[in-house]
C-alpha atoms as a PDB file:
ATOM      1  CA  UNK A   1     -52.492 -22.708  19.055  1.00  0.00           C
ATOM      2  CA  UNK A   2     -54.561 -20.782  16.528  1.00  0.00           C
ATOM      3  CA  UNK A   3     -56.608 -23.581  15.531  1.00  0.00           C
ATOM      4  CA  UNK A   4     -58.324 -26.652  16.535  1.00  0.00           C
ATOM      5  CA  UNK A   5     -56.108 -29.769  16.522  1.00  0.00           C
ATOM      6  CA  UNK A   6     -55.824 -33.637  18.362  1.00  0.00           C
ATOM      7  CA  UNK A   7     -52.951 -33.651  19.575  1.00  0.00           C
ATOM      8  CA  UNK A   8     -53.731 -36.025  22.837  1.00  0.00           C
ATOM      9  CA  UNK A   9     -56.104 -37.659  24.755  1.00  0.00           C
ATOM     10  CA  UNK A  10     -57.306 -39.183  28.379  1.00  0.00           C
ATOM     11  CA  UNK A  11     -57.702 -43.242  27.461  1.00  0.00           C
ATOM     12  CA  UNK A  12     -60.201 -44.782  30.288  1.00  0.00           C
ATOM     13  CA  UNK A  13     -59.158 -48.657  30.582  1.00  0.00           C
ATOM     14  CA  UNK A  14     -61.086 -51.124  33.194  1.00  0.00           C
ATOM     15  CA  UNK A  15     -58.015 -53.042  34.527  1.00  0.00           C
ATOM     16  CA  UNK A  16     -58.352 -55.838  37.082  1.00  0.00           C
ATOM     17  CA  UNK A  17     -60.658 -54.038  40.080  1.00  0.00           C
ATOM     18  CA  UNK A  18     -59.788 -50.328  38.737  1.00  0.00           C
ATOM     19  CA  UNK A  19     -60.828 -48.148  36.237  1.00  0.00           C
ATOM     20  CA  UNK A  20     -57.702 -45.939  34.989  1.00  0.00           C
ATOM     21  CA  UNK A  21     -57.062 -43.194  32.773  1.00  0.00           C
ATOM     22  CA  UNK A  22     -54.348 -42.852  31.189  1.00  0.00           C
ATOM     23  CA  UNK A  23     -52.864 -39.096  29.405  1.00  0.00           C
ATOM     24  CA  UNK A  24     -52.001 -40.866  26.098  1.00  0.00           C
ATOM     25  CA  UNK A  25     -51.193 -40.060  22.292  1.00  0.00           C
ATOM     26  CA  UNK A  26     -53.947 -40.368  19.819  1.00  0.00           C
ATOM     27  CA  UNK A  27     -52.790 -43.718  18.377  1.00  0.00           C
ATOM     28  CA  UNK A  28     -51.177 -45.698  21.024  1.00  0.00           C
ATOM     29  CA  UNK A  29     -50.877 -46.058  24.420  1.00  0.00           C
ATOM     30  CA  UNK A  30     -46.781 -46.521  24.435  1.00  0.00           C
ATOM     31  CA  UNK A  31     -45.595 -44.270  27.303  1.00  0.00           C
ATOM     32  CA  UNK A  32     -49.214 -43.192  28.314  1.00  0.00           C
ATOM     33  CA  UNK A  33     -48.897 -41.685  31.958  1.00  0.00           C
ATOM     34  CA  UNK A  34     -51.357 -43.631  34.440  1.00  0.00           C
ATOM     35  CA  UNK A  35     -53.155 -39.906  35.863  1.00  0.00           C
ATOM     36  CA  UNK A  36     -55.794 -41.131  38.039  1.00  0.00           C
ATOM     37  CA  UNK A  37     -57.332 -44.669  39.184  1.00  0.00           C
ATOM     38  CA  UNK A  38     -60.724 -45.703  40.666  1.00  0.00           C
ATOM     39  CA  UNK A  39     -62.106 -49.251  42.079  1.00  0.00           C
ATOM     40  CA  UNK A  40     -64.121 -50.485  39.696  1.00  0.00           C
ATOM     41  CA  UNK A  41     -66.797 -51.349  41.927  1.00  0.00           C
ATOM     42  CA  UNK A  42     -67.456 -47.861  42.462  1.00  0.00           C
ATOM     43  CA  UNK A  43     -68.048 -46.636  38.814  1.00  0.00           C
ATOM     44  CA  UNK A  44     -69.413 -49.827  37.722  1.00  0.00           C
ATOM     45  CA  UNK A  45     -72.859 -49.720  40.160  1.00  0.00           C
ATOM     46  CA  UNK A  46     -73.607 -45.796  38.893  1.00  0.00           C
ATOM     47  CA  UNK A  47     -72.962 -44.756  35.495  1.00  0.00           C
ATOM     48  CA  UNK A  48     -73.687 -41.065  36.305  1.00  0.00           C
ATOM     49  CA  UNK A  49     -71.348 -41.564  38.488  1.00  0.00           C
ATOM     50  CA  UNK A  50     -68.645 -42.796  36.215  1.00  0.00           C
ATOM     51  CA  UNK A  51     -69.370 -40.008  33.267  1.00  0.00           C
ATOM     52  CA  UNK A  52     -68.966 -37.125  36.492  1.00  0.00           C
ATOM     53  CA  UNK A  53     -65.626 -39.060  37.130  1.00  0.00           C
ATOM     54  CA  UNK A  54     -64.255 -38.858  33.622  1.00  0.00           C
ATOM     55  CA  UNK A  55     -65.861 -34.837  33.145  1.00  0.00           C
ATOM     56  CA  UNK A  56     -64.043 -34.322  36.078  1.00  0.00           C
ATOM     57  CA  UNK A  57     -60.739 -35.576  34.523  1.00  0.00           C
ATOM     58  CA  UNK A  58     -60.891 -33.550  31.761  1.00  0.00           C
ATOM     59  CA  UNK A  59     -61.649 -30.508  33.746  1.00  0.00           C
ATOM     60  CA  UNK A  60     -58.615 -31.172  35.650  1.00  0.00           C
ATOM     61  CA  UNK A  61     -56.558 -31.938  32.601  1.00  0.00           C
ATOM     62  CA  UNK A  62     -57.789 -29.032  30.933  1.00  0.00           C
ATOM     63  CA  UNK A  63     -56.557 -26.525  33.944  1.00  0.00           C
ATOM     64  CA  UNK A  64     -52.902 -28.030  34.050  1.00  0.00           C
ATOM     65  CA  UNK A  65     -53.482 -27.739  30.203  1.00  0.00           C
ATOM     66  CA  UNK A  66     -54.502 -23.895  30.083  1.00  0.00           C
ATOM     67  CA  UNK A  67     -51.069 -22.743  32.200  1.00  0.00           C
ATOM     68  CA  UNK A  68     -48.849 -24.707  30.460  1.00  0.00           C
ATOM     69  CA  UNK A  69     -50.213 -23.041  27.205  1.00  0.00           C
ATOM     70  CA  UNK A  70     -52.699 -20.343  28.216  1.00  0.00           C
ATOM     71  CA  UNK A  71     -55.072 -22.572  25.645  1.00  0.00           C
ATOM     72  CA  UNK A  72     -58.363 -23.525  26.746  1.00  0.00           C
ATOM     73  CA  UNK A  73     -59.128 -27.070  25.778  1.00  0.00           C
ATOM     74  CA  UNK A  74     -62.446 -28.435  23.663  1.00  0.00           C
ATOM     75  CA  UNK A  75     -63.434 -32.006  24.030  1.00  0.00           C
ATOM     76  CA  UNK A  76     -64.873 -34.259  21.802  1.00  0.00           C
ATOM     77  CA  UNK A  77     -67.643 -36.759  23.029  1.00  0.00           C
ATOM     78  CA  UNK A  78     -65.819 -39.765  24.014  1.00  0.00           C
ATOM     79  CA  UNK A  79     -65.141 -42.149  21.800  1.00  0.00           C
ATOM     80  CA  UNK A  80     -64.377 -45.948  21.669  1.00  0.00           C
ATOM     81  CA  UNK A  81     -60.807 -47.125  21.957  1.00  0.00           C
ATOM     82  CA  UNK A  82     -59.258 -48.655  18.832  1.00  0.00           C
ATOM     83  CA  UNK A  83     -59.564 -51.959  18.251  1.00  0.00           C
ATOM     84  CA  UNK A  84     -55.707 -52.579  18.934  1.00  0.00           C
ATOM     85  CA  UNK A  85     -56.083 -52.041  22.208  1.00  0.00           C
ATOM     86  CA  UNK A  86     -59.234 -53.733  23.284  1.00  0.00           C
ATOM     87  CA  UNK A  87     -58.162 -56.390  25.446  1.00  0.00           C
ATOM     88  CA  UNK A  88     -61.649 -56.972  27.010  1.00  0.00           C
ATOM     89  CA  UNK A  89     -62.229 -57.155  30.801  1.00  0.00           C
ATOM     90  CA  UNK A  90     -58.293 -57.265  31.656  1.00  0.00           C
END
């Protein structure tokens, strides 16, 4: 890529007792690929905890990322989800 562009992202969605991310597109969440789960009881006590969860994610995402296109990734600071898909606490 020779410059910057969204072109995907990791959607975070509290469902029942887990947390789970999701590799998604930018607008919707049709055929988003579940990539990693956590009980919610876990993230919800710590929120340190939960933000080294999600950097962890991306770091992961970003290696599988960098050999499929020998790109290194940039994050933005995480933002809400769109209000389409806000279900509350599923």
């Amino acid at each position: 890529m020779s410059s910057l562009q969204k072109f995907c992202r990791i959607a975070i969605r509290a469902e029942g007792d887990f947390v789970n991310a999701y590799f998604a597109h930018l607008e919707t969440m049709d055929d988003a690929l579940l990539i990693a789960s956590i009980r919610r009881g876990v993230v919800d006590t710590d929120r340190a905890l939960f933000d080294e969860w999600r950097e962890f994610l991306q770091r992961a995402f970003g290696v599988v990322a960098k050999n499929i296109t020998d790109e290194e990734l940039v994050w933005g600071d995480p933002e809400s989800a769109p209000e389409h898909e806000r279900s509350g606490r599923a």
